[in-house]
PDB file of N, CA and C in Angstrom:
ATOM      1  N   UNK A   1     -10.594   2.301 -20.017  1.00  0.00           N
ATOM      2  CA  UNK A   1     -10.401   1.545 -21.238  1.00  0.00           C
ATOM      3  C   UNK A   1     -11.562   1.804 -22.181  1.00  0.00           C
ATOM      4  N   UNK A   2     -11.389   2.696 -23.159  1.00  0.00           N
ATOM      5  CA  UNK A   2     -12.150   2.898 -23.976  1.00  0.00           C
ATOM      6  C   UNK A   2     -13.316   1.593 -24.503  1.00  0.00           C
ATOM      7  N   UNK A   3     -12.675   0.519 -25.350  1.00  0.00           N
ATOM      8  CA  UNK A   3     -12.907  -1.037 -25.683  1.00  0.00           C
ATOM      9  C   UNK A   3     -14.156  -1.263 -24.600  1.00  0.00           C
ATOM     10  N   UNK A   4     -13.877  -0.785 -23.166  1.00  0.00           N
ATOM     11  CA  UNK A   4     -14.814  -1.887 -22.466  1.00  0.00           C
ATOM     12  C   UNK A   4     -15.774  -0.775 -22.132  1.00  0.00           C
ATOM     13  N   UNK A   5     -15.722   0.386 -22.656  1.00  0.00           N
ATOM     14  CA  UNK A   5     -16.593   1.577 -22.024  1.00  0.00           C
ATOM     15  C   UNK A   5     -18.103   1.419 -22.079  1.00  0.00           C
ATOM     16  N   UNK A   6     -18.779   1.331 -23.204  1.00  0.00           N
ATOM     17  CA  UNK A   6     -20.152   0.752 -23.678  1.00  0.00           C
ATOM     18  C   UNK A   6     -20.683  -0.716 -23.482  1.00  0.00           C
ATOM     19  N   UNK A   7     -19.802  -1.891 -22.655  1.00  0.00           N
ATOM     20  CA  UNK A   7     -20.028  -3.023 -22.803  1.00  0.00           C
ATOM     21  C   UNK A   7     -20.902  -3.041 -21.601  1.00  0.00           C
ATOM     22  N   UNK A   8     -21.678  -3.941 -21.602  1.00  0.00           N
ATOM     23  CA  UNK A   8     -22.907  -4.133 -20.547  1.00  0.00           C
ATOM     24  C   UNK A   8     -23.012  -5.805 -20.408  1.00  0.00           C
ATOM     25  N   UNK A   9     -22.712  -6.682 -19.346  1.00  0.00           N
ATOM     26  CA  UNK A   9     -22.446  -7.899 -19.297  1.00  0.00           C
ATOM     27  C   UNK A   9     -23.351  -8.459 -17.655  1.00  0.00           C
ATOM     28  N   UNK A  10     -24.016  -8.864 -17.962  1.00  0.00           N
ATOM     29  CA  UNK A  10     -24.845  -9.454 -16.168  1.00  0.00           C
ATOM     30  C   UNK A  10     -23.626  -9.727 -14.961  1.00  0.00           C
ATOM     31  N   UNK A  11     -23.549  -9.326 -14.164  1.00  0.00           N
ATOM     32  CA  UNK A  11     -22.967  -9.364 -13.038  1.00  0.00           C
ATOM     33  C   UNK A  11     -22.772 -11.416 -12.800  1.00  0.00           C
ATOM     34  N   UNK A  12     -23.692 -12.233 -12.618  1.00  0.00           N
ATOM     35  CA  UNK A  12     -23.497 -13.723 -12.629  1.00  0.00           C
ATOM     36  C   UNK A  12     -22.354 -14.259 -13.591  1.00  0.00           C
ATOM     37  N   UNK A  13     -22.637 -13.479 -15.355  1.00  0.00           N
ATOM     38  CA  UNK A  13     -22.002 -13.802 -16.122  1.00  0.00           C
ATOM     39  C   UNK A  13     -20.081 -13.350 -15.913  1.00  0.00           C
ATOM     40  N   UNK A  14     -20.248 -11.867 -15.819  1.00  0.00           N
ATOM     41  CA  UNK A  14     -19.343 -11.351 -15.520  1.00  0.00           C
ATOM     42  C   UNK A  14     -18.012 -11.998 -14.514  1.00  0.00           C
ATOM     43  N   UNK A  15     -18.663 -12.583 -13.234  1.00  0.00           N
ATOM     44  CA  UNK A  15     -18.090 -12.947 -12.051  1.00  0.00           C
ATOM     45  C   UNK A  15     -18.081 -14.452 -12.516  1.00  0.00           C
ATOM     46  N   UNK A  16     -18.156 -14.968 -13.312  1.00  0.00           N
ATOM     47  CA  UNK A  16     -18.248 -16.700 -13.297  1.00  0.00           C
ATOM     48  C   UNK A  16     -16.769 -16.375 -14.766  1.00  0.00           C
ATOM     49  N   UNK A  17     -16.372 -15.754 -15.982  1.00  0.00           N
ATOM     50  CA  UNK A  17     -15.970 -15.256 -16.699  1.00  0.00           C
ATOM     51  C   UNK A  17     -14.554 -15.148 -15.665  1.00  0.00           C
ATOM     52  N   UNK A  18     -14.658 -14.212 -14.396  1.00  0.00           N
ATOM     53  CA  UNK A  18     -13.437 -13.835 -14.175  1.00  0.00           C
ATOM     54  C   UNK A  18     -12.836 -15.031 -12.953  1.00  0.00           C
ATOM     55  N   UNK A  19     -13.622 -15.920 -12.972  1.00  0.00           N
ATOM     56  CA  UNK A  19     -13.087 -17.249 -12.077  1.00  0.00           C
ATOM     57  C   UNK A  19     -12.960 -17.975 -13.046  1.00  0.00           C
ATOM     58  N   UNK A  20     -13.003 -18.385 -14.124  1.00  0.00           N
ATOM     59  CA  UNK A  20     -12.594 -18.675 -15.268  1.00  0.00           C
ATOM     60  C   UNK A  20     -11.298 -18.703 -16.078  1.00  0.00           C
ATOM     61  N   UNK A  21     -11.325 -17.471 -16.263  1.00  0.00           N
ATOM     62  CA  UNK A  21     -10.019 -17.145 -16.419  1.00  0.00           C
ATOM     63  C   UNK A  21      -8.837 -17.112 -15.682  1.00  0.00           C
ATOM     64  N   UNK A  22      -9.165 -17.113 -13.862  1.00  0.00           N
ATOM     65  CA  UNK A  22      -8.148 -17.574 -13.250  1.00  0.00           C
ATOM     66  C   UNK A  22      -7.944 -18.839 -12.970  1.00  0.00           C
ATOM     67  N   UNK A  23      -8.911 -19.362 -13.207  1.00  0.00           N
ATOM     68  CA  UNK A  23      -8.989 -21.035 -13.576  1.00  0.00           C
ATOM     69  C   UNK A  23      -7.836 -21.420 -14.609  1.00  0.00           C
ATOM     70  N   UNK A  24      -8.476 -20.892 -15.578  1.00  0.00           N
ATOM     71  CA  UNK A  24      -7.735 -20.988 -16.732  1.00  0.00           C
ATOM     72  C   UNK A  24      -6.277 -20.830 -16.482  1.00  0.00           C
ATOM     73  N   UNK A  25      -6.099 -19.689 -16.271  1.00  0.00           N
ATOM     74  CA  UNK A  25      -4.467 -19.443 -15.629  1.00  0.00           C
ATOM     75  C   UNK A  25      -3.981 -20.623 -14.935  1.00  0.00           C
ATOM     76  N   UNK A  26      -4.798 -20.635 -13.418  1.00  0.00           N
ATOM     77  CA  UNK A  26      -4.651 -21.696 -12.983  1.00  0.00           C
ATOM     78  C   UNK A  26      -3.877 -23.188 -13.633  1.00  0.00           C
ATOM     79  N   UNK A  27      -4.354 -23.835 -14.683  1.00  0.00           N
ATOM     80  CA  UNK A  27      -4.486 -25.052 -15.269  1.00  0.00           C
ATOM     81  C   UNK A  27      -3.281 -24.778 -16.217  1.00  0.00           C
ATOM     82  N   UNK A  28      -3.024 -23.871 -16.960  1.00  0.00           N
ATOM     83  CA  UNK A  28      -1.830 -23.563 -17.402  1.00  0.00           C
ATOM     84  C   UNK A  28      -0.463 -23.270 -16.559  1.00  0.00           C
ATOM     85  N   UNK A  29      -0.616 -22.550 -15.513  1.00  0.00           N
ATOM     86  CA  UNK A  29       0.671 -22.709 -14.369  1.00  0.00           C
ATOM     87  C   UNK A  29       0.519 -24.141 -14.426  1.00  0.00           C
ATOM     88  N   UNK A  30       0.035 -25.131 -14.150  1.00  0.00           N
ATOM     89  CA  UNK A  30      -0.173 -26.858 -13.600  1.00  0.00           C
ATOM     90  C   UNK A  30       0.867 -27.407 -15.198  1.00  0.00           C
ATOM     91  N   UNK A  31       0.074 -26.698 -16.001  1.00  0.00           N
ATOM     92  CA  UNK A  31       0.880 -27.244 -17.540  1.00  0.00           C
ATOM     93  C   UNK A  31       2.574 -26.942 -17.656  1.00  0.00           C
ATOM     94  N   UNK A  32       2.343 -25.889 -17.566  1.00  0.00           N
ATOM     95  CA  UNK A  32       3.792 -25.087 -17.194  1.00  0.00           C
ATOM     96  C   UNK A  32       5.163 -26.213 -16.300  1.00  0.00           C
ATOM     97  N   UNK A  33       4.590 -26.560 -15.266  1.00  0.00           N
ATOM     98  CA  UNK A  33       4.630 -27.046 -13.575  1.00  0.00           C
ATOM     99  C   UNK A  33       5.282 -28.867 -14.284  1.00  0.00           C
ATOM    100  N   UNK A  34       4.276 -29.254 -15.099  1.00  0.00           N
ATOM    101  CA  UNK A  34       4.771 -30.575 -15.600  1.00  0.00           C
ATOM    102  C   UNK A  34       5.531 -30.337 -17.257  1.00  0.00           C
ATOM    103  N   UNK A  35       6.112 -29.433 -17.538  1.00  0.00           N
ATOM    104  CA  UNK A  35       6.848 -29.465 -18.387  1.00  0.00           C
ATOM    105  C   UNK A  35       6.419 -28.785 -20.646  1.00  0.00           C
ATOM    106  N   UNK A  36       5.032 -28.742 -19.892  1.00  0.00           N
ATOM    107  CA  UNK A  36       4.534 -28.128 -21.294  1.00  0.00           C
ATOM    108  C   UNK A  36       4.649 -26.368 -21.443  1.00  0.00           C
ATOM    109  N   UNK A  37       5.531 -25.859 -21.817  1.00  0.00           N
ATOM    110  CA  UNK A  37       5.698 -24.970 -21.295  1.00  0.00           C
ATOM    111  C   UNK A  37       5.332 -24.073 -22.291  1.00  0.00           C
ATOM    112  N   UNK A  38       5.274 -24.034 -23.321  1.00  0.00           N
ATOM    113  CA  UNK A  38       4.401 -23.141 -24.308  1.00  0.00           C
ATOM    114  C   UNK A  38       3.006 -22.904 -24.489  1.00  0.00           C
ATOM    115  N   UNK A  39       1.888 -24.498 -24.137  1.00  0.00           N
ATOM    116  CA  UNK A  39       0.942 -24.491 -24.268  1.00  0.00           C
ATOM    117  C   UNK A  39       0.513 -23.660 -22.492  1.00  0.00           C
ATOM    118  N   UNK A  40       1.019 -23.906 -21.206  1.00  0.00           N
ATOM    119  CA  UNK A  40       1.405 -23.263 -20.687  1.00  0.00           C
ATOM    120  C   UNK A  40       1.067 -21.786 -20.107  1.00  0.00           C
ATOM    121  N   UNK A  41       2.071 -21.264 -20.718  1.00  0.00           N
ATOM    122  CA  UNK A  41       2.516 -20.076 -20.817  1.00  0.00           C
ATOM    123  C   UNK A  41       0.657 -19.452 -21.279  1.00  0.00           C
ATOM    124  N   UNK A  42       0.501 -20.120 -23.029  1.00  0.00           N
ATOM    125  CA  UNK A  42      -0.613 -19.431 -23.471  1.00  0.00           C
ATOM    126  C   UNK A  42      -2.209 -19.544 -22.777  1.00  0.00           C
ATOM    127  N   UNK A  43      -1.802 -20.670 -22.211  1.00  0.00           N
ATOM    128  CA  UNK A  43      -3.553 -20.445 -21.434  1.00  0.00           C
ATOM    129  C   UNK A  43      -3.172 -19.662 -20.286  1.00  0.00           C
ATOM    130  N   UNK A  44      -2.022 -19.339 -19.132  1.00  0.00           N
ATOM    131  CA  UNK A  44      -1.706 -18.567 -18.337  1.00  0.00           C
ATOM    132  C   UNK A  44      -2.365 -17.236 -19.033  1.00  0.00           C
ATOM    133  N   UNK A  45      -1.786 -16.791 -20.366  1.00  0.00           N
ATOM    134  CA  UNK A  45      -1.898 -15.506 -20.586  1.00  0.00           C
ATOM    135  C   UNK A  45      -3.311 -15.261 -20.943  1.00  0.00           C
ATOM    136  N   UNK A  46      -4.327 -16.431 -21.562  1.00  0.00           N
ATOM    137  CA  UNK A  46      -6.154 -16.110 -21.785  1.00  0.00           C
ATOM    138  C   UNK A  46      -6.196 -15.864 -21.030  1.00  0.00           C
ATOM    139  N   UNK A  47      -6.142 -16.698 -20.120  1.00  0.00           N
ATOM    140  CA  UNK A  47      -6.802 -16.890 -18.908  1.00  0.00           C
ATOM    141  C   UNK A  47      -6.547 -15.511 -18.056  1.00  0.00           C
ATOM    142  N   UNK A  48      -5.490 -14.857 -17.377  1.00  0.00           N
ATOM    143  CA  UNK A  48      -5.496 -13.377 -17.119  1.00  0.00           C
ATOM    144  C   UNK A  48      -5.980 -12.703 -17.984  1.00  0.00           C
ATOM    145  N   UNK A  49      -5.806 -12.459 -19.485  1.00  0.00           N
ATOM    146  CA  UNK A  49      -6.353 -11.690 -20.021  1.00  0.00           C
ATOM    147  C   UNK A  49      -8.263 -11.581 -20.041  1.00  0.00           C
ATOM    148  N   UNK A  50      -8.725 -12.427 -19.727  1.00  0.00           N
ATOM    149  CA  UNK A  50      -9.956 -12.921 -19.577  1.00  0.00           C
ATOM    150  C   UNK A  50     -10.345 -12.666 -18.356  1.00  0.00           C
ATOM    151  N   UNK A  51      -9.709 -13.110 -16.984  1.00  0.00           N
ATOM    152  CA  UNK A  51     -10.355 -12.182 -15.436  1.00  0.00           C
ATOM    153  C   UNK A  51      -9.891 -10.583 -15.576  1.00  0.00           C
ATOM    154  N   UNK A  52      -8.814 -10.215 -16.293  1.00  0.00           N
ATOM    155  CA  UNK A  52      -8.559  -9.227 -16.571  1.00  0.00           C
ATOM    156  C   UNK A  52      -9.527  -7.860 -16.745  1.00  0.00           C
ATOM    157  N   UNK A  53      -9.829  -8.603 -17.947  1.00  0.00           N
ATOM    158  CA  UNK A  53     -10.749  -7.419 -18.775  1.00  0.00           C
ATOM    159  C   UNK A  53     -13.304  -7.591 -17.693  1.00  0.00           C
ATOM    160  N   UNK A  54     -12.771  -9.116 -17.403  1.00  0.00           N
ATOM    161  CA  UNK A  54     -13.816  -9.214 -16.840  1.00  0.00           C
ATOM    162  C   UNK A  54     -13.948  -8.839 -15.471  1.00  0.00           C
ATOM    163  N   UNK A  55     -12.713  -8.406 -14.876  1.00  0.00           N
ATOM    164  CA  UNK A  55     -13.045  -8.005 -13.183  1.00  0.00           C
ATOM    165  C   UNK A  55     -12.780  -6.546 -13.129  1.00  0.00           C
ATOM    166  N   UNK A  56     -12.748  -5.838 -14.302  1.00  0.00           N
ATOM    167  CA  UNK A  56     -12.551  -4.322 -14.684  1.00  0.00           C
ATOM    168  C   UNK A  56     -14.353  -3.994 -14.558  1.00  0.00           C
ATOM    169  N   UNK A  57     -14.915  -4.974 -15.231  1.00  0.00           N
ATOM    170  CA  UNK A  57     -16.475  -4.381 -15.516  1.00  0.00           C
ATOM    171  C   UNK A  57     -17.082  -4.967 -14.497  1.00  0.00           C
ATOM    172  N   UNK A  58     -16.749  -5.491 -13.318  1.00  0.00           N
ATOM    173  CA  UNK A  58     -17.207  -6.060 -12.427  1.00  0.00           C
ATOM    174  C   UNK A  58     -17.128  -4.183 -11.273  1.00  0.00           C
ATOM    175  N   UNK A  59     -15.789  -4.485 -11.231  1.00  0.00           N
ATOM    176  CA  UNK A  59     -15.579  -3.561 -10.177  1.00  0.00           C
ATOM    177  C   UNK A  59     -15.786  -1.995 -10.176  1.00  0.00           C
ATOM    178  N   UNK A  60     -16.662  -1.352 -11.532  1.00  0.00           N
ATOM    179  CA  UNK A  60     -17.289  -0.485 -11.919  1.00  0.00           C
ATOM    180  C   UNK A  60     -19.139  -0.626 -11.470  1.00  0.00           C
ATOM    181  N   UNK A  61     -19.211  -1.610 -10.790  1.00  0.00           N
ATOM    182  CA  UNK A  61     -20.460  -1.451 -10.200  1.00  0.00           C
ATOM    183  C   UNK A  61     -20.669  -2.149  -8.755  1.00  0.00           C
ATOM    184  N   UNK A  62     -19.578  -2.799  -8.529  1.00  0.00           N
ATOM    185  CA  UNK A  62     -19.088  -3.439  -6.884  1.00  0.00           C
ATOM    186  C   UNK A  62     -18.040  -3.076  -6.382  1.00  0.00           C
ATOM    187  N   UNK A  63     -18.099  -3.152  -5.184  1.00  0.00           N
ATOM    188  CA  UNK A  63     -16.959  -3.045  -4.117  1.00  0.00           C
ATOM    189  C   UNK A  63     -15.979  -3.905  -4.415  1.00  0.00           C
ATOM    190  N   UNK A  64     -14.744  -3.388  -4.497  1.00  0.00           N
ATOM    191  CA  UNK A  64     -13.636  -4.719  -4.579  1.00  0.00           C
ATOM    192  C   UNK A  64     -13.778  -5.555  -3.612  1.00  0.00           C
ATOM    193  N   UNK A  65     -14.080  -5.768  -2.309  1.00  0.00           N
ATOM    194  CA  UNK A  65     -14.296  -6.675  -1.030  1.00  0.00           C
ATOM    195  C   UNK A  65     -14.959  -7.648  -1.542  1.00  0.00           C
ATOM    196  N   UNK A  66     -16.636  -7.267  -1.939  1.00  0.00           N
ATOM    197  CA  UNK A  66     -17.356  -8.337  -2.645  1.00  0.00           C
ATOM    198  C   UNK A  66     -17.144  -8.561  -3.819  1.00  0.00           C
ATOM    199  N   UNK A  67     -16.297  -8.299  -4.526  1.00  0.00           N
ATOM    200  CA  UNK A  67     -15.888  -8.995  -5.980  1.00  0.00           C
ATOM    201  C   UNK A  67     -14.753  -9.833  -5.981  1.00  0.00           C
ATOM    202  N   UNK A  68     -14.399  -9.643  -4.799  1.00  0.00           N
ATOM    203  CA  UNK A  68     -13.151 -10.869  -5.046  1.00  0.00           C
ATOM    204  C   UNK A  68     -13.676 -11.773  -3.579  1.00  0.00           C
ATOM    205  N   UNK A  69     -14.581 -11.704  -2.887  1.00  0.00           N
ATOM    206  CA  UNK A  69     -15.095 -12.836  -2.317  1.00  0.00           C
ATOM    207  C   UNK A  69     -15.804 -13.737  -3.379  1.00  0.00           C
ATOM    208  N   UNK A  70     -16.700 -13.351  -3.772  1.00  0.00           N
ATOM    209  CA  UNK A  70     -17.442 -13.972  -4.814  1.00  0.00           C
ATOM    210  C   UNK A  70     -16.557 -14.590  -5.893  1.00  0.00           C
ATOM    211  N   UNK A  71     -15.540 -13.813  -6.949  1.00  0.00           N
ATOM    212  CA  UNK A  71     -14.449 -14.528  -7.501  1.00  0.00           C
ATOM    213  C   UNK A  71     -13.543 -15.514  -6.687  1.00  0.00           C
ATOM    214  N   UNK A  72     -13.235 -15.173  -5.702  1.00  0.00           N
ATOM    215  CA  UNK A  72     -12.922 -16.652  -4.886  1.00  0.00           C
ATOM    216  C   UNK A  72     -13.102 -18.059  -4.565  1.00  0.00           C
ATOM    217  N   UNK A  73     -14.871 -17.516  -4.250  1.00  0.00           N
ATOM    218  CA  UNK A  73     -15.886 -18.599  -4.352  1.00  0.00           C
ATOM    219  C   UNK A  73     -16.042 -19.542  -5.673  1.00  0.00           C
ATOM    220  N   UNK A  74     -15.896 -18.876  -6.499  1.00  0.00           N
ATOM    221  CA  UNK A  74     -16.141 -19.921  -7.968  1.00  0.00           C
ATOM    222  C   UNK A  74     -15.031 -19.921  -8.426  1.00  0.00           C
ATOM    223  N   UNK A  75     -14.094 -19.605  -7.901  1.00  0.00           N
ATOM    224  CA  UNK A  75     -12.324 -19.771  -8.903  1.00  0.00           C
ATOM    225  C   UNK A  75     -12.048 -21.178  -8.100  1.00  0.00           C
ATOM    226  N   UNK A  76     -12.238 -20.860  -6.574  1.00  0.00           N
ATOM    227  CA  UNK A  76     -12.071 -22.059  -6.031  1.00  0.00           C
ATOM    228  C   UNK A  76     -12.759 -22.988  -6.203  1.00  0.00           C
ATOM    229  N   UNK A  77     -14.010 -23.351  -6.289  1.00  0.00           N
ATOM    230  CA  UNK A  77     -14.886 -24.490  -6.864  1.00  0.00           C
ATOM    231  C   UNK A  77     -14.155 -25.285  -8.290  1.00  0.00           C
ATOM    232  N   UNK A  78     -14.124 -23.977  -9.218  1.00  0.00           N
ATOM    233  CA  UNK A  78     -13.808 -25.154 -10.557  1.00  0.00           C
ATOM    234  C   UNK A  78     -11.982 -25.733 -10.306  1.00  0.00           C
ATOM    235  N   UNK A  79     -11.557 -25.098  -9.595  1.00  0.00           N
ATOM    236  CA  UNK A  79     -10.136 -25.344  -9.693  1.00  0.00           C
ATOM    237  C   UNK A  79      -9.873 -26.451  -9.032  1.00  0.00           C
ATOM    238  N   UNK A  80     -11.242 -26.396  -7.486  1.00  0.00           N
ATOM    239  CA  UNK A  80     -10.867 -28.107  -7.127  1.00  0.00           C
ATOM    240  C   UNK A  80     -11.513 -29.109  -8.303  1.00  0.00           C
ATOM    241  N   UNK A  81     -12.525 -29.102  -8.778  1.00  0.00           N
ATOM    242  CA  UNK A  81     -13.003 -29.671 -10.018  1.00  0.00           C
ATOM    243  C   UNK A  81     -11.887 -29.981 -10.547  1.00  0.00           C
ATOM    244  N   UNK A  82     -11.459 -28.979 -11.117  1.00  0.00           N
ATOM    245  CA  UNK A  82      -9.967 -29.226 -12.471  1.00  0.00           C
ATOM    246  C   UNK A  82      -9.274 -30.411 -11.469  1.00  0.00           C
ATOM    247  N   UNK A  83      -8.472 -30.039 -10.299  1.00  0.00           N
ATOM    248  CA  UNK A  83      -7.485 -31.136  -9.340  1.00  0.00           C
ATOM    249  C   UNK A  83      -8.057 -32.461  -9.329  1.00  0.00           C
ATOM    250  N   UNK A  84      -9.751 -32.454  -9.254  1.00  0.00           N
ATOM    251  CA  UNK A  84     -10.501 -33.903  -9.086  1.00  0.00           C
ATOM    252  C   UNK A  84      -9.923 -34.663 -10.568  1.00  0.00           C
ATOM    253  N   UNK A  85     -10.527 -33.906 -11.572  1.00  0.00           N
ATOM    254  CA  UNK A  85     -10.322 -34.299 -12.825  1.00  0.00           C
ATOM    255  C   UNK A  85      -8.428 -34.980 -13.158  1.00  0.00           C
ATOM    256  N   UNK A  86      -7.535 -34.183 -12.642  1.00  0.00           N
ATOM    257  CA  UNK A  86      -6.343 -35.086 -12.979  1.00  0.00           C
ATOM    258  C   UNK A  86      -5.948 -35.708 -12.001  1.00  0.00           C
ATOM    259  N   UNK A  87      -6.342 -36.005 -10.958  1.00  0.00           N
ATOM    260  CA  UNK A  87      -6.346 -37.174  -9.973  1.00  0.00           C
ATOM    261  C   UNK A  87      -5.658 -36.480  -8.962  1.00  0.00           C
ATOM    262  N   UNK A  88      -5.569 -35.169  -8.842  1.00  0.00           N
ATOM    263  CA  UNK A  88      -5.056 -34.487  -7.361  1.00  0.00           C
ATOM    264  C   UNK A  88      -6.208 -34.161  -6.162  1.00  0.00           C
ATOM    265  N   UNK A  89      -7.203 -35.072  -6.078  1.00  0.00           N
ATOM    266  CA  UNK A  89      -8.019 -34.869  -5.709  1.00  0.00           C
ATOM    267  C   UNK A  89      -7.961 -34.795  -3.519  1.00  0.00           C
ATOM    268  N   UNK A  90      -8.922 -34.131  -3.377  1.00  0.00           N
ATOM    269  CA  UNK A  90      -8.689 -33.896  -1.758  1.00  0.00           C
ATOM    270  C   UNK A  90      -9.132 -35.061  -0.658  1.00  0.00           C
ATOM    271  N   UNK A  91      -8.350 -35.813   0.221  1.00  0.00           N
ATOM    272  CA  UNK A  91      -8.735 -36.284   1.128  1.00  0.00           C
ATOM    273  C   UNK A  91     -10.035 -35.801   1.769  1.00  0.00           C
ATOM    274  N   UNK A  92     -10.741 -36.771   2.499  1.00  0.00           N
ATOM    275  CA  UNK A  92     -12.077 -36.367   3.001  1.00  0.00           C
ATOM    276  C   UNK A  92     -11.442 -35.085   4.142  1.00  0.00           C
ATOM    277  N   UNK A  93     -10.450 -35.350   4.785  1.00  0.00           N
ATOM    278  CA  UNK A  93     -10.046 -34.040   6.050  1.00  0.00           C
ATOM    279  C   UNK A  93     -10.254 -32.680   5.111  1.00  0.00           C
ATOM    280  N   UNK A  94      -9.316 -32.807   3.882  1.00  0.00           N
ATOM    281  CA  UNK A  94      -8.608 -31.451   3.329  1.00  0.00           C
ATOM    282  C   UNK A  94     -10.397 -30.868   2.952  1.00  0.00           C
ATOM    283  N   UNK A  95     -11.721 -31.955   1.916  1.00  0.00           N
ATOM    284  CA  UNK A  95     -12.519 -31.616   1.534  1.00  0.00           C
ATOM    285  C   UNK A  95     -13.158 -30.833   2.377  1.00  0.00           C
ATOM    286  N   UNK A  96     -13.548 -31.236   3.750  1.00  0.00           N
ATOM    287  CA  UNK A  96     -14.115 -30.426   4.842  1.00  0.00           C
ATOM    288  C   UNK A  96     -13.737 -29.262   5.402  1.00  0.00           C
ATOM    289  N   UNK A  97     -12.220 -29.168   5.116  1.00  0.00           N
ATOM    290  CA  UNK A  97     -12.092 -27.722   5.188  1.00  0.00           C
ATOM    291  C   UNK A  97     -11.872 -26.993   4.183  1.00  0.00           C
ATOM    292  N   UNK A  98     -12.206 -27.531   2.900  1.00  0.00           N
ATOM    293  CA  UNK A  98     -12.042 -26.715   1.924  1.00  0.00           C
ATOM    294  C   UNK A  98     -14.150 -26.129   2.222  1.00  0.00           C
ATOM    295  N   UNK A  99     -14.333 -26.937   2.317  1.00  0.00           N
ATOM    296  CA  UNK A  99     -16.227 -26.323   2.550  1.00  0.00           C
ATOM    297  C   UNK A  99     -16.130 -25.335   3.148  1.00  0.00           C
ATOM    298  N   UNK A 100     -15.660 -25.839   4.849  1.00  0.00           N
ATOM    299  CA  UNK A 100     -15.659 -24.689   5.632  1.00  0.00           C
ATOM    300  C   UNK A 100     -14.630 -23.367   5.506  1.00  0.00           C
ATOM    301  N   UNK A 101     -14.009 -22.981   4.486  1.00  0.00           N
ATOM    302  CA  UNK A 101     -13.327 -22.064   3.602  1.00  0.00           C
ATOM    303  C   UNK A 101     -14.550 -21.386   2.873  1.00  0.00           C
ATOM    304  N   UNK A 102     -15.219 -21.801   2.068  1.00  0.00           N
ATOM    305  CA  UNK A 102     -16.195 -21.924   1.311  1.00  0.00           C
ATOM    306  C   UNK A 102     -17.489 -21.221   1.657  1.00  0.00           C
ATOM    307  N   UNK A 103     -17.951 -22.016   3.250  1.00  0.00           N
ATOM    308  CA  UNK A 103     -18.866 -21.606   4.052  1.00  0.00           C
ATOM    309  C   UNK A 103     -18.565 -20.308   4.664  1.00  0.00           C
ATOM    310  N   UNK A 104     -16.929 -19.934   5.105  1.00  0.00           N
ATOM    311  CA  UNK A 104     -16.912 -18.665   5.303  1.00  0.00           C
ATOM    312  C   UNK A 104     -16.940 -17.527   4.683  1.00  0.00           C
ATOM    313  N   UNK A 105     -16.380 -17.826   3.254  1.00  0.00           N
ATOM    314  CA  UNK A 105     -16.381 -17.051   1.959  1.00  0.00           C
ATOM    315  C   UNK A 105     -17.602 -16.290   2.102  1.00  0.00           C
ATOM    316  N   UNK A 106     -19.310 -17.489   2.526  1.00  0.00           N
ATOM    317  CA  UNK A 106     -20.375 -17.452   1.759  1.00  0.00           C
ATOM    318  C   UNK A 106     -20.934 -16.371   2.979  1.00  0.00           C
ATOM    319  N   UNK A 107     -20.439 -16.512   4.288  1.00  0.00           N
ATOM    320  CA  UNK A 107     -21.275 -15.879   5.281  1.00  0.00           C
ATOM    321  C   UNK A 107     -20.717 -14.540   5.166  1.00  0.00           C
ATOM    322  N   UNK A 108     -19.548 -14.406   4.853  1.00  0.00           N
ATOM    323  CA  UNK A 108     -18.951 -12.662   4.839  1.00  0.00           C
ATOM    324  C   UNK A 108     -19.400 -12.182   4.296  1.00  0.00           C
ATOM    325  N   UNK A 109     -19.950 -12.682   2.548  1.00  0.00           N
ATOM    326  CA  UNK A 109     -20.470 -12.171   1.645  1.00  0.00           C
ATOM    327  C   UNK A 109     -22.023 -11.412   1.839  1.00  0.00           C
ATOM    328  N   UNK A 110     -22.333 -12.797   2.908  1.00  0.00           N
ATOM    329  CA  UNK A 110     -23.927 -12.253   2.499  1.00  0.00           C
ATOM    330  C   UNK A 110     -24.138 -11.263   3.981  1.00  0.00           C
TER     331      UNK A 110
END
């Protein structure tokens, strides 16, 4: 992609950008899911277009293995955030294994 050829973006920034945007996606499928289906649709499409273009410049200097552990790690964090925020929030059982999900994410990685 020509557009992203010269762009130079910190790896932290980069990888927090493309959990973001599947966030984003994320929260729009949920919109979609309860009936808003235009507003929807358009954060579905930032939101890919946004991990999109940001896990292109990721994976030009990482391994896909560790770029989508790490995007995992923080897609999943804000997305339980987002669920806390509209009251789908996790039982203490589900929370503990969402950690230990989390905790394994963190040990493969490192």
């Amino acid at each position: 992609m020509p557009f992203l050829s010269g762009l130079f973006l910190p790896t932290p920034f980069l990888t927090l950008s493309t959990a973001l945007g599947y966030a984003l996606a994320t929260v729009g499928m949920k919109s979609v899911s309860m009936g808003q289906i235009s507003l929807g649709v358009l954060l579905a499409t930032i939101g890919f277009l946004i991990a999109f273009m940001s896990e292109i410049l990721l994976m030009r200097s990482y391994d896909l293995s560790y770029v989508y552990i790490a995007i995992i790690v923080a897609e999943s964090v804000l997305v339980l955030l987002y669920a806390l925020c509209i009251g789908e929030g996790l039982s203490h059982r589900q929370m503990a294994g969402a950690v230990l999900v989390l905790l394994g994410l963190w040990a493969v990685a490192a």
